[in-house]
Protein backbone atom coordinates (compact mmCIF):
# COMPACT_ATOMS: atom_id res chain seq x y z
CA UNK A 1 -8.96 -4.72 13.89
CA UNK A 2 -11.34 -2.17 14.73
CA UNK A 3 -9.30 0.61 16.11
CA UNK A 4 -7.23 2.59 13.05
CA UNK A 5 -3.77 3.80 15.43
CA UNK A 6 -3.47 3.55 19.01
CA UNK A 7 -1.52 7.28 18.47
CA UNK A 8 -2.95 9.45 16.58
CA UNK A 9 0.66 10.31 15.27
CA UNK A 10 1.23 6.84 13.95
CA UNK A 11 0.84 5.98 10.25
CA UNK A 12 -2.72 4.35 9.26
CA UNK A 13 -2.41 0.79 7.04
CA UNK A 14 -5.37 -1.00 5.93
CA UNK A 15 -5.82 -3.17 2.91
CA UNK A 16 -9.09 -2.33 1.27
CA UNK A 17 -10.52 -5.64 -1.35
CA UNK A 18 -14.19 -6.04 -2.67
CA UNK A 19 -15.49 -8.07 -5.72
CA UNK A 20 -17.08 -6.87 -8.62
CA UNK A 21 -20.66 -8.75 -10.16
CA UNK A 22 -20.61 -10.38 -12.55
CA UNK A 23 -19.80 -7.84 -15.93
CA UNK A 24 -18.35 -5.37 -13.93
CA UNK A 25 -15.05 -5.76 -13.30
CA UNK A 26 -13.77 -3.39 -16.16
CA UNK A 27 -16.10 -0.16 -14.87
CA UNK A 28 -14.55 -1.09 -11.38
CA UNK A 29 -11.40 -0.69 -12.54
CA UNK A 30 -11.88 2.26 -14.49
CA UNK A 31 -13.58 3.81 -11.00
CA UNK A 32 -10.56 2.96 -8.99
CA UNK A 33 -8.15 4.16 -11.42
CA UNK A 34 -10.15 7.45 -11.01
CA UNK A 35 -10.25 7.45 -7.49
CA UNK A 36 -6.46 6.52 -7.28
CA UNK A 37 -5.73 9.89 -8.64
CA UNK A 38 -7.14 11.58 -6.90
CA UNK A 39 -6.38 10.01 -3.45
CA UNK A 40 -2.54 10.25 -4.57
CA UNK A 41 -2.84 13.95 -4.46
CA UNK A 42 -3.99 14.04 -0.83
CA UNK A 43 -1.06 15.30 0.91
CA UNK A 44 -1.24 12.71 4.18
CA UNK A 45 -1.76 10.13 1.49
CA UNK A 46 2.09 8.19 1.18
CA UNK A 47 0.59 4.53 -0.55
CA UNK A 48 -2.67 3.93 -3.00
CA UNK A 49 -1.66 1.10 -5.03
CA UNK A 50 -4.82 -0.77 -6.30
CA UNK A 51 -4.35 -3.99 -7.62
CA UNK A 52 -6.48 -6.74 -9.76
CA UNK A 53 -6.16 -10.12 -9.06
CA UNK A 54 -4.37 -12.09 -11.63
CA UNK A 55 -6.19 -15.61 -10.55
CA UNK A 56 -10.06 -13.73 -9.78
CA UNK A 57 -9.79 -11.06 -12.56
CA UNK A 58 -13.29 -9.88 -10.67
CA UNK A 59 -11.46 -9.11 -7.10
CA UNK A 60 -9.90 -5.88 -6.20
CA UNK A 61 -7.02 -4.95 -3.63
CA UNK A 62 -6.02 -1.90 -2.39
CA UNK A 63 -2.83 -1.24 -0.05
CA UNK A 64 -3.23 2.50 1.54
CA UNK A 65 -0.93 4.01 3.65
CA UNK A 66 -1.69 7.51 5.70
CA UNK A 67 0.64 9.50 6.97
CA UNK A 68 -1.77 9.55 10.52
CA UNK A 69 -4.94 9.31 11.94
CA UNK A 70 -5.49 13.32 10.36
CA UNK A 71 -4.96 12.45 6.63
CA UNK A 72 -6.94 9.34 7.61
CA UNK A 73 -9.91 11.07 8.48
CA UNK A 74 -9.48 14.17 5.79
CA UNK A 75 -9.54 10.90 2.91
CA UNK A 76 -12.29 9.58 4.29
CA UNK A 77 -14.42 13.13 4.56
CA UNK A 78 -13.03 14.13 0.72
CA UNK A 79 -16.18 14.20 -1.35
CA UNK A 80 -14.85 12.45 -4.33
CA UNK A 81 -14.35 9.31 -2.43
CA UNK A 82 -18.92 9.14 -1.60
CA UNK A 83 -18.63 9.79 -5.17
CA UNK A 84 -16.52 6.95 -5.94
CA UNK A 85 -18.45 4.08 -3.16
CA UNK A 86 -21.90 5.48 -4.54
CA UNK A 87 -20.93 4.60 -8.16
CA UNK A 88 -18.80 1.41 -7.13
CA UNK A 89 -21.71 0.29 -4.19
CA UNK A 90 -23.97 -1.69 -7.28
CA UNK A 91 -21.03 -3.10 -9.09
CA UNK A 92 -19.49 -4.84 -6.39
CA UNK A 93 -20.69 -8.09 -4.09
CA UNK A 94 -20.14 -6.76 -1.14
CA UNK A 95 -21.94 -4.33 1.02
CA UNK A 96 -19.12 -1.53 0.67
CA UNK A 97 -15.16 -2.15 0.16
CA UNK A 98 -14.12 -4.46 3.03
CA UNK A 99 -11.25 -3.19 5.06
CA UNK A 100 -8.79 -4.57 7.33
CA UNK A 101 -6.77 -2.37 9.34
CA UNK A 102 -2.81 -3.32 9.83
CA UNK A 103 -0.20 -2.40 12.14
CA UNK A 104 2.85 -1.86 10.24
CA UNK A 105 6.29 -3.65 11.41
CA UNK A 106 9.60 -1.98 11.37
């Protein structure tokens, strides 16, 4: 899905994942432990819960939740998140973290 809200008042979901290489997958999580602090204090931020996977110790998850398409946008202009994809870009497989946009239920 393309398109983050069809109303700009709605929340914004998205599941962020990426894999680190081979040797990185401790300085990845040590990144996105950073970055989770920081992203927690953003006030339209209401979910940031990274996760490792137990099976693929390499692969990363992230569930986000925004309060709308505003505190979307303002965590996606904050300048310690280029920080964060600049240092995380060479660790990981991937050309950037892969996101999927939901549509919440209920």
């Amino acid at each position: 899905m393309n398109e983050v809200a069809s109303d700009a008042a709605e929340k914004v979901a998205l599941i962020a994942t990426f894999t680190a290489v081979p040797g990185a997958a401790d300085e990845v999580e040590r990144l996105l432990l950073g970055l989770t602090a920081q992203v927690r204090e953003e006030s339209g931020n209401l979910v940031f819960d990274p996760s490792r996977s137990a099976d693929r110790p390499d692969r990363f998850t992230v569930y986000e939740v925004y309060r709308d398409c505003a505190a979307f946008e303002a965590h996606i202009a904050a300048d310690y998140g280029a920080v964060f994809n600049a240092a995380l870009a060479p660790l990981i497989v991937e050309d950037g973290s892969q996101l999927e946009f939901l549509r919440l239920l209920g």
